[in-house]
Protein backbone atom coordinates (compact mmCIF):
# COMPACT_ATOMS: atom_id res chain seq x y z
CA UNK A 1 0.00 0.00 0.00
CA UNK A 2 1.20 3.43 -1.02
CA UNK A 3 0.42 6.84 0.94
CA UNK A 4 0.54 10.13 -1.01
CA UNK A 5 1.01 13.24 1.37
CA UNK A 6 -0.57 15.63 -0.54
CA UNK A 7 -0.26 19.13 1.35
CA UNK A 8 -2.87 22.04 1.00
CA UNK A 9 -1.74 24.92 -0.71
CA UNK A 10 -3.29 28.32 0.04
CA UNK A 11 -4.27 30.02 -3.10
CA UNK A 12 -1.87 33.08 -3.56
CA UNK A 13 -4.48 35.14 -5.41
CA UNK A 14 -6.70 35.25 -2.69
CA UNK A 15 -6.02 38.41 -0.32
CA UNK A 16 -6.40 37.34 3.48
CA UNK A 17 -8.00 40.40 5.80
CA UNK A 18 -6.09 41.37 8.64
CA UNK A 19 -7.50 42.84 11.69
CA UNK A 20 -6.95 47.05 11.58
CA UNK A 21 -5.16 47.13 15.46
CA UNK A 22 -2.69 43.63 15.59
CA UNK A 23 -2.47 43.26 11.48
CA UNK A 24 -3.38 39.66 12.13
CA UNK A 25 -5.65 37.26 9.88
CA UNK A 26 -8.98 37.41 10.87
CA UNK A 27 -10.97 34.17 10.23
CA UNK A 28 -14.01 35.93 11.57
CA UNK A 29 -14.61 39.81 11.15
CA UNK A 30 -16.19 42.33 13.68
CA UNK A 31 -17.03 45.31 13.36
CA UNK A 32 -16.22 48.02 16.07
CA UNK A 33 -18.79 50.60 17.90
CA UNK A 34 -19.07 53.85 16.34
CA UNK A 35 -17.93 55.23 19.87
CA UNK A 36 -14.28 53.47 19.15
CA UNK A 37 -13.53 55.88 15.61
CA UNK A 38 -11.95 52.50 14.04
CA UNK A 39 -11.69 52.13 10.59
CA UNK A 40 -12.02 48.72 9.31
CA UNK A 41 -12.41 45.15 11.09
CA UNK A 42 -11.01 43.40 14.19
CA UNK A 43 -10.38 40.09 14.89
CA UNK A 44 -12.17 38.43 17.90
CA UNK A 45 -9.40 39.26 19.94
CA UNK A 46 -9.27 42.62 19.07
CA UNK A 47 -13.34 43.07 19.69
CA UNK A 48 -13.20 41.23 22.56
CA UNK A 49 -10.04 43.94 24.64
CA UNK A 50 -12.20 46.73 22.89
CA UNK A 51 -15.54 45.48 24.31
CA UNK A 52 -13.74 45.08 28.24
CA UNK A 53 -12.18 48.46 27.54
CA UNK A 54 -15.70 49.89 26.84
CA UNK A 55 -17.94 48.18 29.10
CA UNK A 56 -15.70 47.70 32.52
CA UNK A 57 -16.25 45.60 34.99
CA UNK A 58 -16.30 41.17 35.31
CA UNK A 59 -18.32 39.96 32.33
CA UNK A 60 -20.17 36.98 32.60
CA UNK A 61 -21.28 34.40 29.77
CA UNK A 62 -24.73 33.38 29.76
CA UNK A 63 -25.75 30.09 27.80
CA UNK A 64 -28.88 30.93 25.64
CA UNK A 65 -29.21 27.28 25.04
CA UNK A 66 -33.15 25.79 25.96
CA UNK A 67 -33.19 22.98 28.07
């Protein structure tokens, strides 16, 4: 039995978006409040030091899930 490794290559024509503060790919974009004057997206990352930045205090995730 023969194995083939067969590699993914990304496709160079394809322009990745980097997030507008840490230049980094962004697999998922956000979009920042109007409050935060930033031009163009932000990674989760990003959002997410904006957001605690904005809104201080101990944040809490709440499970919307029905049970």
């Amino acid at each position: 039995m023969i194995f083939i490794w067969m590699e993914k290559v990304p496709d160079s024509l394809v322009e990745v978006e980097k997030c507008t503060l840490c230049k980094n790919p962004m697999p998922h974009k956000y979009v920042g409040m109007p409050q935060w004057k930033i031009e163009g997206f932000l990674c989760g990352s990003c959002y997410s030091q904006k957001i605690n930045e904005h809104y201080p205090g101990e944040h809490v995730r709440v499970s919307m899930d029905k049970k």
